[in-house]
Protein backbone atom coordinates (compact mmCIF):
# COMPACT_ATOMS: atom_id res chain seq x y z
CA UNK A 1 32.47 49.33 10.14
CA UNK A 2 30.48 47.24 8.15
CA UNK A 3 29.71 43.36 8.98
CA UNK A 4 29.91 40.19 7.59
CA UNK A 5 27.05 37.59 8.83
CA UNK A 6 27.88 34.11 8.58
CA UNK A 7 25.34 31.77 8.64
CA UNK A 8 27.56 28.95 9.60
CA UNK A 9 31.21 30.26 10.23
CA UNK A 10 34.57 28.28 9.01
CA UNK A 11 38.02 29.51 8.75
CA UNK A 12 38.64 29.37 5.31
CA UNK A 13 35.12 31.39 4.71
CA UNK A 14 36.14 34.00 6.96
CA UNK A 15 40.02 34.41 5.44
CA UNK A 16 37.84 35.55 2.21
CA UNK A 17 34.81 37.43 3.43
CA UNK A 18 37.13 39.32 5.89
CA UNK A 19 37.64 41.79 3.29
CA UNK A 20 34.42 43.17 3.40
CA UNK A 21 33.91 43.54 7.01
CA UNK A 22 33.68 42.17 10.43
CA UNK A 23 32.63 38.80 10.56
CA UNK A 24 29.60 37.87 12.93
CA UNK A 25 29.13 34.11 12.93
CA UNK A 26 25.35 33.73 13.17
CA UNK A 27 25.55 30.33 15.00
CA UNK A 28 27.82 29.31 17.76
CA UNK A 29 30.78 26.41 16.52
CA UNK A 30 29.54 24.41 18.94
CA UNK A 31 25.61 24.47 17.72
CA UNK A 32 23.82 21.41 17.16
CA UNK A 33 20.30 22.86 15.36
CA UNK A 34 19.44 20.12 13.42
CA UNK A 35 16.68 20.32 10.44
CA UNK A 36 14.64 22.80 12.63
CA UNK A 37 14.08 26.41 11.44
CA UNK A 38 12.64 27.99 14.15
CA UNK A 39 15.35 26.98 16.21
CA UNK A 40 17.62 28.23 13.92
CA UNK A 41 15.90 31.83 13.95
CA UNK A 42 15.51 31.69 17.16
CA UNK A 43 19.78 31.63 17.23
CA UNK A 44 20.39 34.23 14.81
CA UNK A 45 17.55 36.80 15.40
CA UNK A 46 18.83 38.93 17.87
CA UNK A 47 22.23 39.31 16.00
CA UNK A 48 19.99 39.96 12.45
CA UNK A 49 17.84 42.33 14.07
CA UNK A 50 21.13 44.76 13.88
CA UNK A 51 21.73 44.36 10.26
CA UNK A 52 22.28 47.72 8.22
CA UNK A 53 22.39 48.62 4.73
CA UNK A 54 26.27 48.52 4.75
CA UNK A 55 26.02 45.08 5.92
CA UNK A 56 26.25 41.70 4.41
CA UNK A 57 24.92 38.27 4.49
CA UNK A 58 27.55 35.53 3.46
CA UNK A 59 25.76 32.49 1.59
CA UNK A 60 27.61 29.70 2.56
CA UNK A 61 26.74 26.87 5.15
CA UNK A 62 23.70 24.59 4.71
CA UNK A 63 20.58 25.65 2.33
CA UNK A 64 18.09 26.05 6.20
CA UNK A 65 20.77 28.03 7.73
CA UNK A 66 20.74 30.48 4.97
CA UNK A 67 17.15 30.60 4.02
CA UNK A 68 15.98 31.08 7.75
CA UNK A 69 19.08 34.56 7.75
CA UNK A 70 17.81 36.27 4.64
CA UNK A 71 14.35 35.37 5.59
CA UNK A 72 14.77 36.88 8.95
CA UNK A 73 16.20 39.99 7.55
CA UNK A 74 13.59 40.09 4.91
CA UNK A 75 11.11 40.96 7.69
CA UNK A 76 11.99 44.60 8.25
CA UNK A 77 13.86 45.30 4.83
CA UNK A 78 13.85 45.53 1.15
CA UNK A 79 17.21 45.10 0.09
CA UNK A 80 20.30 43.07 1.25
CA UNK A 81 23.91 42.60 0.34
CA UNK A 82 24.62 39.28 -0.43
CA UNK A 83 27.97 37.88 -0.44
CA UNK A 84 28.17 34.48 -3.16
CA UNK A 85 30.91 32.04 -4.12
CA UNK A 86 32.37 32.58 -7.27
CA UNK A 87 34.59 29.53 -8.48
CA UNK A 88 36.09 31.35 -11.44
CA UNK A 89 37.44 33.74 -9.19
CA UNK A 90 37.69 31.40 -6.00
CA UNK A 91 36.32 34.92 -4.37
CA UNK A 92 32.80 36.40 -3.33
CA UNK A 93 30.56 38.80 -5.07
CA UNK A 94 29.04 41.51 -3.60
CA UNK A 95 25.67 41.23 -5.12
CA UNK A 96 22.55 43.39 -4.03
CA UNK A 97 19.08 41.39 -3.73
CA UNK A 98 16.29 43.97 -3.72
CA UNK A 99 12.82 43.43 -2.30
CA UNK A 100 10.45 46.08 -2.71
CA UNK A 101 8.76 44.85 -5.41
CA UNK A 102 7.30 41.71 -3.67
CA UNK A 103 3.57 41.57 -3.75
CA UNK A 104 1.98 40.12 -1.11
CA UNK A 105 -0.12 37.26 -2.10
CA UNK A 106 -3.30 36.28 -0.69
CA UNK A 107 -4.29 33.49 -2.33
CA UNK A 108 -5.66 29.70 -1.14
CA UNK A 109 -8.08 26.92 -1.98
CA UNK A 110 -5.49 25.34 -5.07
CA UNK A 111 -3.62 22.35 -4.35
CA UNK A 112 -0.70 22.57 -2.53
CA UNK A 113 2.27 22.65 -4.49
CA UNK A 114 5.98 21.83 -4.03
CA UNK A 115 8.60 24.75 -5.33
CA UNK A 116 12.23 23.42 -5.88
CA UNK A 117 15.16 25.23 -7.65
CA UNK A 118 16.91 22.52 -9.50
CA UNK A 119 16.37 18.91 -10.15
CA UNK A 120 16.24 16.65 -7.00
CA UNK A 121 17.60 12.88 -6.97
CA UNK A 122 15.38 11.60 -4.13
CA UNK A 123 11.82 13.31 -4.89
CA UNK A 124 9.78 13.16 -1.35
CA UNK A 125 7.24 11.01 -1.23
CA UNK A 126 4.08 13.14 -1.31
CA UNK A 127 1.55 13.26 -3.73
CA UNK A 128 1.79 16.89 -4.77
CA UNK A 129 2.67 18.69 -7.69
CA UNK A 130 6.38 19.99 -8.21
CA UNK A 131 7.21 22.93 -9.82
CA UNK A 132 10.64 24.06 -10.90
CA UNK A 133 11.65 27.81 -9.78
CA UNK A 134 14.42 27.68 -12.50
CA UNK A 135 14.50 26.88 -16.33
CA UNK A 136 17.81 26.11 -18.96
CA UNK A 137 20.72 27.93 -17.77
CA UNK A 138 19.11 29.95 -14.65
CA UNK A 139 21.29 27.66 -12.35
CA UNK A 140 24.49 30.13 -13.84
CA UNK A 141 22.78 33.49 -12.90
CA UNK A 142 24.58 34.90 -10.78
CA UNK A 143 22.52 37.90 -9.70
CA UNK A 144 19.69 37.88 -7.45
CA UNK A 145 17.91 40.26 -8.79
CA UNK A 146 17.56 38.35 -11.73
CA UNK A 147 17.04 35.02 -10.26
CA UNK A 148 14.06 37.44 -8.45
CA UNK A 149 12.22 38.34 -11.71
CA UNK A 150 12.09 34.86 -13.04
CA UNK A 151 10.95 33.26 -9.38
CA UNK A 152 8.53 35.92 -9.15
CA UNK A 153 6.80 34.99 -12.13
CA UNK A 154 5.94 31.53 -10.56
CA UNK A 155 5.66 32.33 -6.89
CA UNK A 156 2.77 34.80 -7.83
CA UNK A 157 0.66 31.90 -8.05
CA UNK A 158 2.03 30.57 -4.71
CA UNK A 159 -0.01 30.33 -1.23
CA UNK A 160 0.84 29.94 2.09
CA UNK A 161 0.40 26.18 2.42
CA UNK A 162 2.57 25.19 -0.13
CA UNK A 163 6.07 24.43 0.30
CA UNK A 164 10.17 25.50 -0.09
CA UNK A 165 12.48 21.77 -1.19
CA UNK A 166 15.75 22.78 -0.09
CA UNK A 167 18.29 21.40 -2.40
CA UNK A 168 20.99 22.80 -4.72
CA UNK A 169 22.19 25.99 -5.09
CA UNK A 170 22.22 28.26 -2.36
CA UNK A 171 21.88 31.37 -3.74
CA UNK A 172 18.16 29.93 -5.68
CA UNK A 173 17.36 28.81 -2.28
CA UNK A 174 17.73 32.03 -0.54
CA UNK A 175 16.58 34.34 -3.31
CA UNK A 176 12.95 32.18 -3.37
CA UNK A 177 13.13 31.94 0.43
CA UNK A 178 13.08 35.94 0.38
CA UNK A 179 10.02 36.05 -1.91
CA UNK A 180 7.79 33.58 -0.04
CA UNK A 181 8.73 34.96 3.44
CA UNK A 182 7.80 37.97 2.21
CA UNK A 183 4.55 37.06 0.20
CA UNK A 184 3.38 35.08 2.86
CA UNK A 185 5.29 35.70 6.77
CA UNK A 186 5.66 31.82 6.40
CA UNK A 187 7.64 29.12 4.64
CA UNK A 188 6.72 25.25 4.70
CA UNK A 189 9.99 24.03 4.57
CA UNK A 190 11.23 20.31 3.42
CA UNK A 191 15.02 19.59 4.35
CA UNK A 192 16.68 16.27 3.83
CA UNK A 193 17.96 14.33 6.35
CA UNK A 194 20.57 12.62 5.63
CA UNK A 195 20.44 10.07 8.57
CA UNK A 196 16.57 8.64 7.35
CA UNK A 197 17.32 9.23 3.95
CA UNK A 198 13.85 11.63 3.54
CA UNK A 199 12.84 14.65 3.66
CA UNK A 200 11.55 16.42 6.82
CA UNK A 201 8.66 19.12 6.80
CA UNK A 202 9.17 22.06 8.70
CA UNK A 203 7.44 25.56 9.34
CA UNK A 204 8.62 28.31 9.91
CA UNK A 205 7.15 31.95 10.35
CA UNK A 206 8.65 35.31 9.34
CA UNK A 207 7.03 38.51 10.69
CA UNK A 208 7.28 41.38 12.38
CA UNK A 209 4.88 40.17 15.31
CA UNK A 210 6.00 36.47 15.76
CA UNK A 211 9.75 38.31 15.80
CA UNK A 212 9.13 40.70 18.57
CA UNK A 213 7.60 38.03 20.45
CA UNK A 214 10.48 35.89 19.85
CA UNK A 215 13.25 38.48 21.02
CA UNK A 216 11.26 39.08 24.23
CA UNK A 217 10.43 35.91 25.35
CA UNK A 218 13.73 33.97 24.10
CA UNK A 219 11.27 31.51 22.36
């Protein structure tokens, strides 16, 4: 039977995504994970680890919870089913997000630069360059693939030091947290936190090694 992975699982998500398959919430009710990604993949990587082509991911929950689960299961695969709000329909799409075609990039000694998917109110308060992952309408796109081929464009030019703003639209967020993770087996996050009113910086990395190491040792 196939699964549904829930990032961060609530009734009403689960009366809807039922239809597809079992539901595996990702993180425990009860969780208090905070802003930090590694502790977030060090929740959900065992369960990911199992995920199978006839599986899907459910994008719904905060923009860290579900850029640390595709990221995770962008390690060891090229393709995943993605399940996205639609608000016309008040339903999800099955949408496929397909990852062979990543390069990975090797590339350092630029500036460090900050990637974000959509405009951002509160702007952190660094001295770096930001560059927009999205143009005109791309916000509407509703298919990953396609979000893919325009990110890719841009993230080509991306290196391992830069960094991932997490604001907006989920799906953007995911779709360009599957490219860098799997450019670069690393994301420099920055998530806002709501209490200080900034945003936080985070790493976080994404390979096969640091995984293994992680399932073994709990850590």
């Amino acid at each position: 039977m196939a699964r549904v992975f829930v990032p961060e699982p609530r009734q009403v998500i689960e009366a809807k995504a039922s239809i597809y398959g079992e539901i595996v919430p990702l993180v425990p009710v009860e969780a208090k994970l905070g802003l930090e990604p590694d502790r977030i993949k060090a929740i959900m990587s065992k369960a990911l680890t199992t995920f199978d082509d006839d599986d899907y991911l459910l994008l719904d929950g905060t923009n860290v919870h579900c850029a640390v689960a595709i990221s995770i299961i962008c390690i060891e695969r090229n393709s995943v089913n993605l399940l996205i709000w639609d608000n016309r329909s008040g339903n999800y799409l099955n949408r496929l997000l397909t990852l062979d075609d990543i390069p990975q990039v090797i590339f350092t000694g630029s500036e460090k630069k900050i990637f974000v998917t959509n405009d951002v109110h509160d702007p952190p308060k660094l001295d770096l360059p930001m560059i927009s992952l999205t143009t005109g309408n791309d916000l509407n796109i509703m298919e990953p693939d396609k979000i893919k081929e325009n990110m890719i464009k841009i993230l080509s030019n991306s290196q391992a030091e830069d960094f991932l703003l997490l604001s907006g639209s989920k799906t953007h967020n995911s779709v360009a947290a599957a490219i860098l993770s799997k450019m670069h087996g690393k994301i420099n996050f920055m998530v806002w936190n709501a209490t200080t009113k900034q945003y936080v910086l985070r790493s976080c990395r994404f390979n096969i090694e640091d995984l293994q190491r992680q399932l073994s040792t709990g850590l």
